[in-house]
C-alpha atoms as a PDB file:
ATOM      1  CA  UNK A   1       9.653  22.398 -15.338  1.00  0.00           C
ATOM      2  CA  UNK A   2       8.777  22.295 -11.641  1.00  0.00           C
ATOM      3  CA  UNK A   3       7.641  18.899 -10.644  1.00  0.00           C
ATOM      4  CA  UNK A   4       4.443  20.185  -9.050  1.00  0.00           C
ATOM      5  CA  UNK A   5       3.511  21.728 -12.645  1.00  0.00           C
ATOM      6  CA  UNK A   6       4.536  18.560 -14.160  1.00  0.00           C
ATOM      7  CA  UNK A   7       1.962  17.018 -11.988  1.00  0.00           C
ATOM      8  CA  UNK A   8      -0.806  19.606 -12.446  1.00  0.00           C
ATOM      9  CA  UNK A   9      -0.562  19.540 -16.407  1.00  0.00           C
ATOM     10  CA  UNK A  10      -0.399  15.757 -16.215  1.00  0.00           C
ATOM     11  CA  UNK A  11      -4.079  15.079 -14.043  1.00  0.00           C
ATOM     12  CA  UNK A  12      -5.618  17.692 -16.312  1.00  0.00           C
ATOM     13  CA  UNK A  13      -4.924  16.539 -19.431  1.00  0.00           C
ATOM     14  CA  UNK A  14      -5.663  12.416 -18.439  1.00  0.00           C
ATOM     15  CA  UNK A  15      -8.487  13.288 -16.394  1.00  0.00           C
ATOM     16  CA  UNK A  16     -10.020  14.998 -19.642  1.00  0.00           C
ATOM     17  CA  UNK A  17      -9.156  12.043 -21.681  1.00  0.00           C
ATOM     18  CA  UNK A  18     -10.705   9.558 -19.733  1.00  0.00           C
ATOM     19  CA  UNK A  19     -13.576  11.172 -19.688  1.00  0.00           C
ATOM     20  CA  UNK A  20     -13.400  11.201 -23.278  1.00  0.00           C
ATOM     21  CA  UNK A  21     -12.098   7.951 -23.691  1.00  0.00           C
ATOM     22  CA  UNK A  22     -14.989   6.264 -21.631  1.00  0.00           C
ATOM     23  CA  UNK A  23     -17.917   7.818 -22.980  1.00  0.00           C
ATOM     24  CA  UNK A  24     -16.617   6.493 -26.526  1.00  0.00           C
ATOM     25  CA  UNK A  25     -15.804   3.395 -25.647  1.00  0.00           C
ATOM     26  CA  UNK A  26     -19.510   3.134 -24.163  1.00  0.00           C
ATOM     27  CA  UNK A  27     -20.699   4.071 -27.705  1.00  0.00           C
ATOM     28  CA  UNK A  28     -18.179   2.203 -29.390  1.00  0.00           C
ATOM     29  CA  UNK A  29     -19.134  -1.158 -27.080  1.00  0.00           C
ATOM     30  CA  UNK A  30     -14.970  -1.465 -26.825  1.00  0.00           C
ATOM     31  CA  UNK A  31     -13.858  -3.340 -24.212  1.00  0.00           C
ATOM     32  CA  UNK A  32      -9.992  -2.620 -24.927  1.00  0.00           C
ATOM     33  CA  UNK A  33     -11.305   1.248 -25.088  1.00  0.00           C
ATOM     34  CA  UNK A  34     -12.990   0.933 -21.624  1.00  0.00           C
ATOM     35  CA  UNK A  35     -10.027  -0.789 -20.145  1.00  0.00           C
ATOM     36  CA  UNK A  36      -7.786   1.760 -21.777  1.00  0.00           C
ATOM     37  CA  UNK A  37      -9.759   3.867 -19.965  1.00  0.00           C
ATOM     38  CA  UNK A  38      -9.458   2.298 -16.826  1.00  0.00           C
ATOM     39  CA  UNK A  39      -6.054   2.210 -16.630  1.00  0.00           C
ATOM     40  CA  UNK A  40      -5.877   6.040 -17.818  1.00  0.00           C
ATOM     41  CA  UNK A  41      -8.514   6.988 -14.520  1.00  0.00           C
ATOM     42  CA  UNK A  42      -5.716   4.770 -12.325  1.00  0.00           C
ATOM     43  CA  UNK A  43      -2.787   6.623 -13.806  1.00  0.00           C
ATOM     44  CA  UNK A  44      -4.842  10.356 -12.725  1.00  0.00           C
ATOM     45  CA  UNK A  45      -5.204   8.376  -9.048  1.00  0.00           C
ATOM     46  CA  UNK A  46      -1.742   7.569  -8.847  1.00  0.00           C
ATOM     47  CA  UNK A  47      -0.803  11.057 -10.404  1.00  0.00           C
ATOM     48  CA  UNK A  48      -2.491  12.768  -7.352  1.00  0.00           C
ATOM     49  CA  UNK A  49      -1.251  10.430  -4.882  1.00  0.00           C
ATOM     50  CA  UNK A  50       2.350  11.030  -6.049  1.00  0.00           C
ATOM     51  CA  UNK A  51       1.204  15.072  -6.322  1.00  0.00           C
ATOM     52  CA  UNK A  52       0.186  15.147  -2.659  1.00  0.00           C
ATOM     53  CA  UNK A  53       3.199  12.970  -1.826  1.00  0.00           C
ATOM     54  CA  UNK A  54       5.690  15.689  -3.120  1.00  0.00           C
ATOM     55  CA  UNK A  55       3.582  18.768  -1.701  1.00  0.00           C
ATOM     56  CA  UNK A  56       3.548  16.786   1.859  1.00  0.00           C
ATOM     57  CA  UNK A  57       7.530  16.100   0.901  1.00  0.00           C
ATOM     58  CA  UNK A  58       8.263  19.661   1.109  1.00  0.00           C
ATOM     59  CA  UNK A  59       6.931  20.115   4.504  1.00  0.00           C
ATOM     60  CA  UNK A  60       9.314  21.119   7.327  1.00  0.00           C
ATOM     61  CA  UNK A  61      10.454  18.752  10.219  1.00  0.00           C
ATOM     62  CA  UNK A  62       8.541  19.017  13.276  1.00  0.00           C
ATOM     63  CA  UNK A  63       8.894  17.668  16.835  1.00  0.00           C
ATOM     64  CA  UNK A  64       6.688  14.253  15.855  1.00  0.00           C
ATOM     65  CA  UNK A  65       7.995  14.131  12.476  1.00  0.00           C
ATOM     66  CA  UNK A  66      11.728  15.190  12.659  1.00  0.00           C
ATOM     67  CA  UNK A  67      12.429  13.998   9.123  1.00  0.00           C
ATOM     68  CA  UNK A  68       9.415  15.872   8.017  1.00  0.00           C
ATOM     69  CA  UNK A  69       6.955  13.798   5.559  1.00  0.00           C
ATOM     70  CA  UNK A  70       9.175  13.195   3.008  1.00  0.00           C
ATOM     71  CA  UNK A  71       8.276   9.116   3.171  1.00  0.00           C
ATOM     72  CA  UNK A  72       5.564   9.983   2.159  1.00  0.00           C
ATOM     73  CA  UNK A  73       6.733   9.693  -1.489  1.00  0.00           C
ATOM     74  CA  UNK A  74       7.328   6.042  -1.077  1.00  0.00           C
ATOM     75  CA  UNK A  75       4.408   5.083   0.675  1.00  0.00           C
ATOM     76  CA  UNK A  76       2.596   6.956  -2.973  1.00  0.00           C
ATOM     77  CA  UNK A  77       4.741   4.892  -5.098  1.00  0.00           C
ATOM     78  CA  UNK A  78       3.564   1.488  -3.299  1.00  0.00           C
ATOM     79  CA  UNK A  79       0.026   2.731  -3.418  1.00  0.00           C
ATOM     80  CA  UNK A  80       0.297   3.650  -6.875  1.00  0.00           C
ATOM     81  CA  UNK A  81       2.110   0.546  -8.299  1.00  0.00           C
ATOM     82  CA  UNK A  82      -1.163  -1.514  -6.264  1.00  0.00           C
ATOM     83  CA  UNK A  83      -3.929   0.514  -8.075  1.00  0.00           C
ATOM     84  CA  UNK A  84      -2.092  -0.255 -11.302  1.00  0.00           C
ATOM     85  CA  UNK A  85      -2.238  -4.103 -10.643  1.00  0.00           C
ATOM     86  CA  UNK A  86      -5.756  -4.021  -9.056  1.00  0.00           C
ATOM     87  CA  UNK A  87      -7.232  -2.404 -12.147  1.00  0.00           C
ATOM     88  CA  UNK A  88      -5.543  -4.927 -14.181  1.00  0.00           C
ATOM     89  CA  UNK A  89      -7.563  -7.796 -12.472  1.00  0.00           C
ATOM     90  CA  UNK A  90     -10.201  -6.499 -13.340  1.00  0.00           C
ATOM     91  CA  UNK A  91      -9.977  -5.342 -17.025  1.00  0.00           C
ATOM     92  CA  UNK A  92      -8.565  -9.312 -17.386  1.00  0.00           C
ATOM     93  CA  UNK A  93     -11.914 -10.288 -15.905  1.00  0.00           C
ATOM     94  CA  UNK A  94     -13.713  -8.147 -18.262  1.00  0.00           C
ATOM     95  CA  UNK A  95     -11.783  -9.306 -21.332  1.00  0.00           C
ATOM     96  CA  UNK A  96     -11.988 -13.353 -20.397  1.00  0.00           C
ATOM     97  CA  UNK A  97     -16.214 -13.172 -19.905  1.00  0.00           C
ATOM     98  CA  UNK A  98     -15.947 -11.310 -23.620  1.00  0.00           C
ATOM     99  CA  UNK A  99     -14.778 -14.226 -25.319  1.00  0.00           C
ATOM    100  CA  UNK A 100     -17.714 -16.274 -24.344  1.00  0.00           C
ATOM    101  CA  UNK A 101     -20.257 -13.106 -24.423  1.00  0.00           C
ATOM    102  CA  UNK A 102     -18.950 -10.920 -27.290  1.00  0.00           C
ATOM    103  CA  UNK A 103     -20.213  -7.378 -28.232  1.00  0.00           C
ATOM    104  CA  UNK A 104     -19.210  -6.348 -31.783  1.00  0.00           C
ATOM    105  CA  UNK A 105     -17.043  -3.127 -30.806  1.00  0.00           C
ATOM    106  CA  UNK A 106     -16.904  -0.053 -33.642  1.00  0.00           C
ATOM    107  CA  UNK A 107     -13.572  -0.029 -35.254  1.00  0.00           C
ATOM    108  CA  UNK A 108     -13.500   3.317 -36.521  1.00  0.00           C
ATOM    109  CA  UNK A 109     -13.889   4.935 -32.935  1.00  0.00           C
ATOM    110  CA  UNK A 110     -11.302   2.805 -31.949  1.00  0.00           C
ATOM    111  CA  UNK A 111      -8.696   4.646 -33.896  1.00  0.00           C
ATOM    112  CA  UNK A 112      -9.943   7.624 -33.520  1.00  0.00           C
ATOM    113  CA  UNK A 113      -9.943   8.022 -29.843  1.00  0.00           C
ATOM    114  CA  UNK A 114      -6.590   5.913 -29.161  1.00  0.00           C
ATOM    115  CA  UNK A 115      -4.805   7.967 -31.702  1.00  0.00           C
ATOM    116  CA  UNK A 116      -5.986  10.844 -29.385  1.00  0.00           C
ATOM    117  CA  UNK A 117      -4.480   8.813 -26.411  1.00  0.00           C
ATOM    118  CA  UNK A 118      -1.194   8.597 -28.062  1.00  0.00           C
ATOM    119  CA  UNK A 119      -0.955  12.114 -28.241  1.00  0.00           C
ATOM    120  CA  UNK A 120      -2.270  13.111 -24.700  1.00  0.00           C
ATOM    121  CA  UNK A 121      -0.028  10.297 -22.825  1.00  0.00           C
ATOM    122  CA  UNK A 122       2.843  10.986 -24.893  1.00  0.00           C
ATOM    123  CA  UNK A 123       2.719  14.971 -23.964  1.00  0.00           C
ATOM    124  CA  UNK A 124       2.528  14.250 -20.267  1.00  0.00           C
ATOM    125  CA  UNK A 125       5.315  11.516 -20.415  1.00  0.00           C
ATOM    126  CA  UNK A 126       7.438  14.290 -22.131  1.00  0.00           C
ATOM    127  CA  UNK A 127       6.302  16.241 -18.530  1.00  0.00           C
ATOM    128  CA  UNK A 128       8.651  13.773 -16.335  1.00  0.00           C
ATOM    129  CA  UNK A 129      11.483  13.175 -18.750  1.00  0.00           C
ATOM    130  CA  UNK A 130      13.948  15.131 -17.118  1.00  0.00           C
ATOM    131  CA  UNK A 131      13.169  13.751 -13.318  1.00  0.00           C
ATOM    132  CA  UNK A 132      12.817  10.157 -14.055  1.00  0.00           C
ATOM    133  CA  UNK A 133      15.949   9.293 -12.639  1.00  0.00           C
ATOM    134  CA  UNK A 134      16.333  11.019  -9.556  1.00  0.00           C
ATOM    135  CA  UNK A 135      12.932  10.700  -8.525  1.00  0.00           C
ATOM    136  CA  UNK A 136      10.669   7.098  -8.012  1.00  0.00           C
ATOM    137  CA  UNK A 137       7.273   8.601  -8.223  1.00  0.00           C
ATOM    138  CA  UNK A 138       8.690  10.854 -11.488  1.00  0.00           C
ATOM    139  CA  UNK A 139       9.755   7.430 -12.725  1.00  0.00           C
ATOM    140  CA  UNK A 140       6.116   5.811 -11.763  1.00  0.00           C
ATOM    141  CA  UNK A 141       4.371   8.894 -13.573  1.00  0.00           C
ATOM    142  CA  UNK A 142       6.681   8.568 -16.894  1.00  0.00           C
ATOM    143  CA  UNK A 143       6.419   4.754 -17.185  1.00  0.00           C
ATOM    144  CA  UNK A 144       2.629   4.853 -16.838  1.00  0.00           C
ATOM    145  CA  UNK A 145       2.479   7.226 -19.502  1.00  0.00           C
ATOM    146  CA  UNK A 146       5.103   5.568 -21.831  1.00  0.00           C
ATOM    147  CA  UNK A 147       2.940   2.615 -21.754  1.00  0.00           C
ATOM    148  CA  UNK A 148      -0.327   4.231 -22.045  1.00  0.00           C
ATOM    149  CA  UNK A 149       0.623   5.646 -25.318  1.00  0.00           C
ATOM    150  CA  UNK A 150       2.199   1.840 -26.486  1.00  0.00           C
ATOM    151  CA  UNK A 151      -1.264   0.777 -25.078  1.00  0.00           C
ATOM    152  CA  UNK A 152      -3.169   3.466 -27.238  1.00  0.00           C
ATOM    153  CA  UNK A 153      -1.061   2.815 -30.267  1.00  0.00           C
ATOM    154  CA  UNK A 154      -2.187  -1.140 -30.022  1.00  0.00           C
ATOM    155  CA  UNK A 155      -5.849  -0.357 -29.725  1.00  0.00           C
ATOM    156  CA  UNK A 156      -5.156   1.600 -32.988  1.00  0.00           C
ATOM    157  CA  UNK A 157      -3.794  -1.571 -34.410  1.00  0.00           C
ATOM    158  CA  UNK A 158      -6.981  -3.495 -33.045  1.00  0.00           C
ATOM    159  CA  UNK A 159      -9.391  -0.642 -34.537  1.00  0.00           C
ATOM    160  CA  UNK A 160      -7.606  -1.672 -37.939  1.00  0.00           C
ATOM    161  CA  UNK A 161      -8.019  -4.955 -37.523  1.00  0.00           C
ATOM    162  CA  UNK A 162     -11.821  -5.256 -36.771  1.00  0.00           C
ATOM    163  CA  UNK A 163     -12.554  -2.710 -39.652  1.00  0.00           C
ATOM    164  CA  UNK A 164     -10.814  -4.797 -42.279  1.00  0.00           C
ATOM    165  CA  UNK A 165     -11.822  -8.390 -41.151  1.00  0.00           C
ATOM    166  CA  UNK A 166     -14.384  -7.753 -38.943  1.00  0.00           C
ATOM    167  CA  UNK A 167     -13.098 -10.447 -36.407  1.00  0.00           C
ATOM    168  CA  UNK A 168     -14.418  -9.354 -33.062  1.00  0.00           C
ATOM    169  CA  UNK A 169     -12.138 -11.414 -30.419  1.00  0.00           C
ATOM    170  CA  UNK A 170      -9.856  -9.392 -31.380  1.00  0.00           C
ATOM    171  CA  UNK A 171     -11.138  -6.215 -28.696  1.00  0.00           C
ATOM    172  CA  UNK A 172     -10.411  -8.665 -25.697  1.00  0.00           C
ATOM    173  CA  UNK A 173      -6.954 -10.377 -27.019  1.00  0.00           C
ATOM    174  CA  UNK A 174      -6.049  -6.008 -27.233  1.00  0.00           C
ATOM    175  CA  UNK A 175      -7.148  -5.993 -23.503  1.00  0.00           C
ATOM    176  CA  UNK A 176      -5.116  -8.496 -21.899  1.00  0.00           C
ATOM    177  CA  UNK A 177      -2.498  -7.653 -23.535  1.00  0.00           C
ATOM    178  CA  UNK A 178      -2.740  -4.015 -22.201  1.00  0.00           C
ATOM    179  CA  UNK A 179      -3.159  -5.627 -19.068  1.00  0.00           C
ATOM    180  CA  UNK A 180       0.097  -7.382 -20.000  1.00  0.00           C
ATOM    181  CA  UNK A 181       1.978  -4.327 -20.690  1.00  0.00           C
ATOM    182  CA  UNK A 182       0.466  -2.891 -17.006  1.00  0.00           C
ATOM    183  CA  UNK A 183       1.746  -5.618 -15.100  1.00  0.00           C
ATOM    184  CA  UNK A 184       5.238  -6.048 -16.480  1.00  0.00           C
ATOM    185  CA  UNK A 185       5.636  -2.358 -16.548  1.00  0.00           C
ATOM    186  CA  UNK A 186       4.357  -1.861 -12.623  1.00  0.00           C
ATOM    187  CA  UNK A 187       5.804  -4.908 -11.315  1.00  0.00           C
ATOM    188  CA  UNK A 188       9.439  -2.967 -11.523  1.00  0.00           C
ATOM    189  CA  UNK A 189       7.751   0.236  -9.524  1.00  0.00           C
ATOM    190  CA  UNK A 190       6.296  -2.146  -6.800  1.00  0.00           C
ATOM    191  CA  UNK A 191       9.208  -4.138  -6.238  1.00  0.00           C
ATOM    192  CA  UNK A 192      11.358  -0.890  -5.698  1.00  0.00           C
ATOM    193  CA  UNK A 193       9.154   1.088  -3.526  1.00  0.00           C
ATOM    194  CA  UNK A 194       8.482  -1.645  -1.564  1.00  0.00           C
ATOM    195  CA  UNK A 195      12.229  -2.116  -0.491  1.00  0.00           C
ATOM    196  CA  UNK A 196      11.996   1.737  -0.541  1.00  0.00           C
ATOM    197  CA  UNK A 197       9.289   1.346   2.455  1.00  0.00           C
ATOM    198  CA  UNK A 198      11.456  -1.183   4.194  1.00  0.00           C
ATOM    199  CA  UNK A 199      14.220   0.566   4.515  1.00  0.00           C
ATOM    200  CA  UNK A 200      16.514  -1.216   1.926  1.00  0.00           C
ATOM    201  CA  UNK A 201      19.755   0.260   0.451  1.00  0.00           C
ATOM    202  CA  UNK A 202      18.360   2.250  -2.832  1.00  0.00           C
ATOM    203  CA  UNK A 203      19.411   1.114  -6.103  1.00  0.00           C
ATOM    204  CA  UNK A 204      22.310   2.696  -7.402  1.00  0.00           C
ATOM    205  CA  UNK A 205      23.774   2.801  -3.953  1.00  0.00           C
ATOM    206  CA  UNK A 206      26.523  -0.325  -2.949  1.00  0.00           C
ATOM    207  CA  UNK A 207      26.769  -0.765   0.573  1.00  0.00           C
ATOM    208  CA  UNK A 208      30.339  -2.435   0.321  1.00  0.00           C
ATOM    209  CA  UNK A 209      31.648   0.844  -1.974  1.00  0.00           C
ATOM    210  CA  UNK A 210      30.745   3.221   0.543  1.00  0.00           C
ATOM    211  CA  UNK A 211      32.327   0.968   3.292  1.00  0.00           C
ATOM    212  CA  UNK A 212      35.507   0.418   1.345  1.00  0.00           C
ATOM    213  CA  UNK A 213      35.479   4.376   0.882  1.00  0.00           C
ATOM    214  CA  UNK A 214      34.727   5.147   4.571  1.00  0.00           C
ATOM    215  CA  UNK A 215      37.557   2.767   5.765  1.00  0.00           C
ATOM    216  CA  UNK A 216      40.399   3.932   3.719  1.00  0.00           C
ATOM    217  CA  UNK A 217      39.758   7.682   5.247  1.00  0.00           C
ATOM    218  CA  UNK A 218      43.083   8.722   6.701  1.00  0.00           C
ATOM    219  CA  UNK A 219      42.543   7.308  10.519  1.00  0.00           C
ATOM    220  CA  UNK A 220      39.648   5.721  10.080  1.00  0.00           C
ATOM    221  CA  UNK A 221      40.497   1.519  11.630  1.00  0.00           C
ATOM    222  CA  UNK A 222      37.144   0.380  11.254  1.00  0.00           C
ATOM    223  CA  UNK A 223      33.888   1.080  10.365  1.00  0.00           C
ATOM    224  CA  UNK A 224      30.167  -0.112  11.727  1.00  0.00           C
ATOM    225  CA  UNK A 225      26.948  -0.290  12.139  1.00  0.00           C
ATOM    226  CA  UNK A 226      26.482   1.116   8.709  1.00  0.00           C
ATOM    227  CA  UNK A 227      22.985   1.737   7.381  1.00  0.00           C
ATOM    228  CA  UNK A 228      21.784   3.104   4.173  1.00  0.00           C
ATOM    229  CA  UNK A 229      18.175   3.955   3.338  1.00  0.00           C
ATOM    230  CA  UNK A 230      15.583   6.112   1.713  1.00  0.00           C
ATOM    231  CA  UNK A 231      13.575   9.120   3.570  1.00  0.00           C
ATOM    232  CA  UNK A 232      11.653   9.518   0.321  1.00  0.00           C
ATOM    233  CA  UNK A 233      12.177   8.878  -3.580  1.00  0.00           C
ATOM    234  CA  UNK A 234      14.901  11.544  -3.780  1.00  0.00           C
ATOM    235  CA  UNK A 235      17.281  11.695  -0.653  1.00  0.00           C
ATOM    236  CA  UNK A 236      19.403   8.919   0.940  1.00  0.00           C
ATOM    237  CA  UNK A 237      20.388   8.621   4.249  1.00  0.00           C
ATOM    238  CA  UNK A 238      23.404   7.138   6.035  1.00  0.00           C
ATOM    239  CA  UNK A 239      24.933   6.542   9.515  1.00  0.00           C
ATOM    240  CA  UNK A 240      27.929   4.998  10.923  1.00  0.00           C
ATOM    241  CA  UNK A 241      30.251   4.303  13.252  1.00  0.00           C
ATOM    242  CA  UNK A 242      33.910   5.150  12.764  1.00  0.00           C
ATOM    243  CA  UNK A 243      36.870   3.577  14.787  1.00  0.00           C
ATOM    244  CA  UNK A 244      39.201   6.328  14.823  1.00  0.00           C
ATOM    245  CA  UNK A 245      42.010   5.687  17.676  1.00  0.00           C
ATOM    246  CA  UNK A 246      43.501   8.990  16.966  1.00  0.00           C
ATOM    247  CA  UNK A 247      40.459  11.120  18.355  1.00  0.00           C
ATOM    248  CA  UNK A 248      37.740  13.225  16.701  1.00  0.00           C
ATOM    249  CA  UNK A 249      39.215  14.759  13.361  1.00  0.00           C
ATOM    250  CA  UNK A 250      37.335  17.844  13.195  1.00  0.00           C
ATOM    251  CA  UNK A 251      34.483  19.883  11.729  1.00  0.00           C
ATOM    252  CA  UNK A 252      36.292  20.260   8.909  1.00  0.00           C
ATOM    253  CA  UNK A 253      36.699  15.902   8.210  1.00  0.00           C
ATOM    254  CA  UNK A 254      33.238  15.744   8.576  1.00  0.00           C
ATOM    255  CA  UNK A 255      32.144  18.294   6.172  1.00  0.00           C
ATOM    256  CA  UNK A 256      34.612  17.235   3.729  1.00  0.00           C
ATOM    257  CA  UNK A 257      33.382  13.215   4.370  1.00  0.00           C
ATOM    258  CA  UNK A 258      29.763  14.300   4.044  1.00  0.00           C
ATOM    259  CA  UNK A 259      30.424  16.336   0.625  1.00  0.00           C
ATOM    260  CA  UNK A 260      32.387  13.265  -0.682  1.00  0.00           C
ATOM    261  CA  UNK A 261      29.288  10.853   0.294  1.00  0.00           C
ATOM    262  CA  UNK A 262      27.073  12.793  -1.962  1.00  0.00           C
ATOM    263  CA  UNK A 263      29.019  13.684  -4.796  1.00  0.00           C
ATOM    264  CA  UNK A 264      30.424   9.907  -5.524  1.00  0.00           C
ATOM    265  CA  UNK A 265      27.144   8.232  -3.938  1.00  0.00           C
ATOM    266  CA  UNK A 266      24.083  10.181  -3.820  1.00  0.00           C
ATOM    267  CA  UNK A 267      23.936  10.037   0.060  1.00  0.00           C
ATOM    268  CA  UNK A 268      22.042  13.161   0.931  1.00  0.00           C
ATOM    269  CA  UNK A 269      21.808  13.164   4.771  1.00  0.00           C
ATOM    270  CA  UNK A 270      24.756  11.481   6.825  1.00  0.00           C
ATOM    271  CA  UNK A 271      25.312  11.063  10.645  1.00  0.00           C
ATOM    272  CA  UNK A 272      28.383  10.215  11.959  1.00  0.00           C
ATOM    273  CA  UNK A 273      29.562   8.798  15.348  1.00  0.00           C
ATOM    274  CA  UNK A 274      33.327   8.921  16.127  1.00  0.00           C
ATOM    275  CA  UNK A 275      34.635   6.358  18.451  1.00  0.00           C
ATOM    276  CA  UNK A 276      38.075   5.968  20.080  1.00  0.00           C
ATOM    277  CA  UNK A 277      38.196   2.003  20.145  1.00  0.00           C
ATOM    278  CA  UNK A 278      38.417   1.643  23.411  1.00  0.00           C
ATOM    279  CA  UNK A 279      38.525  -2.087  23.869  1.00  0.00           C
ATOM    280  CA  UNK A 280      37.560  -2.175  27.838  1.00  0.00           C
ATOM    281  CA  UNK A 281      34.748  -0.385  26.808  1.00  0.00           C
ATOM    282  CA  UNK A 282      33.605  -1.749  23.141  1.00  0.00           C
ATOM    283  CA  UNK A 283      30.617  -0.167  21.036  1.00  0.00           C
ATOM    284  CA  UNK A 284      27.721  -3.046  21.371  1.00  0.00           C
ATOM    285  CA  UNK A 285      26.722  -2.543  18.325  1.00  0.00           C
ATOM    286  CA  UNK A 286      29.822  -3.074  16.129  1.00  0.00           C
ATOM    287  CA  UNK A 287      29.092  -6.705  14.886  1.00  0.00           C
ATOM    288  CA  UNK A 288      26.815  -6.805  11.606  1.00  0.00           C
ATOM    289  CA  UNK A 289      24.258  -8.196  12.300  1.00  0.00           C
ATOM    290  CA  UNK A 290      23.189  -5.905  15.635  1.00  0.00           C
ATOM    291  CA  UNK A 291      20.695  -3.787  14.839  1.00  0.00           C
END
């Protein structure tokens, strides 16, 4: 399924459920069924962000943005994984003044509507199966609803438990441990996208691999100033310097080096400068650490 379908399908069916979910959990007097809620309304949030993200990704280069928007994508994983962990402070607020103040929450309509959550957040995790691991906001979009419908299947569990022993702390224990759930499932998505937005080599990428590849090309004496990064949550970038005292190679090298890159690393976009090694007249940037 096209990723912009995937998206579409996804905001529809959580924005209806959280409209659902909320106006039950206001009859219902559930806390873990309003934060439920909560966290469903940030998951539509960071669904559009991540939407417009890939529709802005798709957008041609132009002559102030020669890579085109594609960061874009990262910049909507960051703000995603922060809505997440804002919402979270406050459904732990929420749940911590309960304790002192409860409100005796209706069991039954628990159930009820989180058994309808399992159902909607499983369908739309199902929607992002197949992109998860190429793609960072995919990844964001399946783990949100992955959890949501562990999150919905333990407000079942809490439903059960207040019909059967009536025990009402049990509505905000449910709640922070959804919040819980949030945190250690967005914490991964923050950390990534945030070395995403810095310009950090992407997971799954090894700096010294590729360098060990590029140097035992046939001519190839040395290779610097190396950099890998992301220009969004799909395509890698990469350019070097190679030492090559036997001249340029050819077209053909080239090709056949930037094929190679993406088949064994995942390196999308590569830029290579060919140097001769001309110690009277040394490239300033080969050390490291010059940037």
């Amino acid at each position: 399924m096209d990723i912009g379908r995937a998206f579409a399908i996804g905001v529809a069916l959580n924005t209806a459920f959280v409209v659902v979910e909320a106006a039950f959990g206001l009859v219902a007097h559930s806390l873990a069924l309003l934060a439920d809620a909560a966290h469903n309304l940030s998951d539509v949030l960071g669904l559009l962000l991540a939407w417009g993200a890939a529709s802005l990704a798709r957008r041609p280069p132009s002559e102030r943005f020669t890579y085109g928007l594609r960061s874009s994508t990262i910049m909507a994983a960051v703000a995603n994984a922060v809505l997440l962990l804002v919402a979270c402070g406050g459904i732990a607020w929420e749940a911590t003044s309960r304790f002192g103040n409860p409100v005796p929450p209706s069991g039954a309509l628990m159930i009820w509507v989180s058994l309808a959550g399992v159902v909607v957040n499983g369908a739309t995790a199902l929607l992002f199966v197949r992109e998860r691991k190429r793609d960072l906001n995919a990844r964001g979009a399946y783990l949100h609803m992955v959890a949501d419908a562990a999150v919905s299947l333990g407000v079942v569990v809490a439903g059960a438990a207040i019909v059967l022993t009536g025990r009402q702390w049990v509505d905000p224990v449910v709640s922070l441990v959804i919040v819980a759930v949030i945190v250690l499932g967005t914490w991964g998505l923050l950390r990534d996208s945030l070395r995403l937005s810095m310009a950090a080599v992407p997971g799954g990428v090894e700096l010294a691999a590729v360098r060990t590849y590029m140097v035992g090309l046939p001519g190839v004496a040395e290779v610097h100033d190396l950099h890998i990064w992301a220009m969004s949550t799909t395509e890698t970038a990469l350019t070097a310097h190679l030492v090559m005292p036997r001249g340029h190679p050819g077209d053909a090298f080239l090709n056949a080096l930037c094929r190679e890159l993406d088949s064994r690393f995942g390196i999308h976009h590569t830029t290579v400068q060919i140097e001769m090694g001309d110690t009277t007249d040394a490239c300033e940037l080969a050390p490291d650490h010059r940037v």
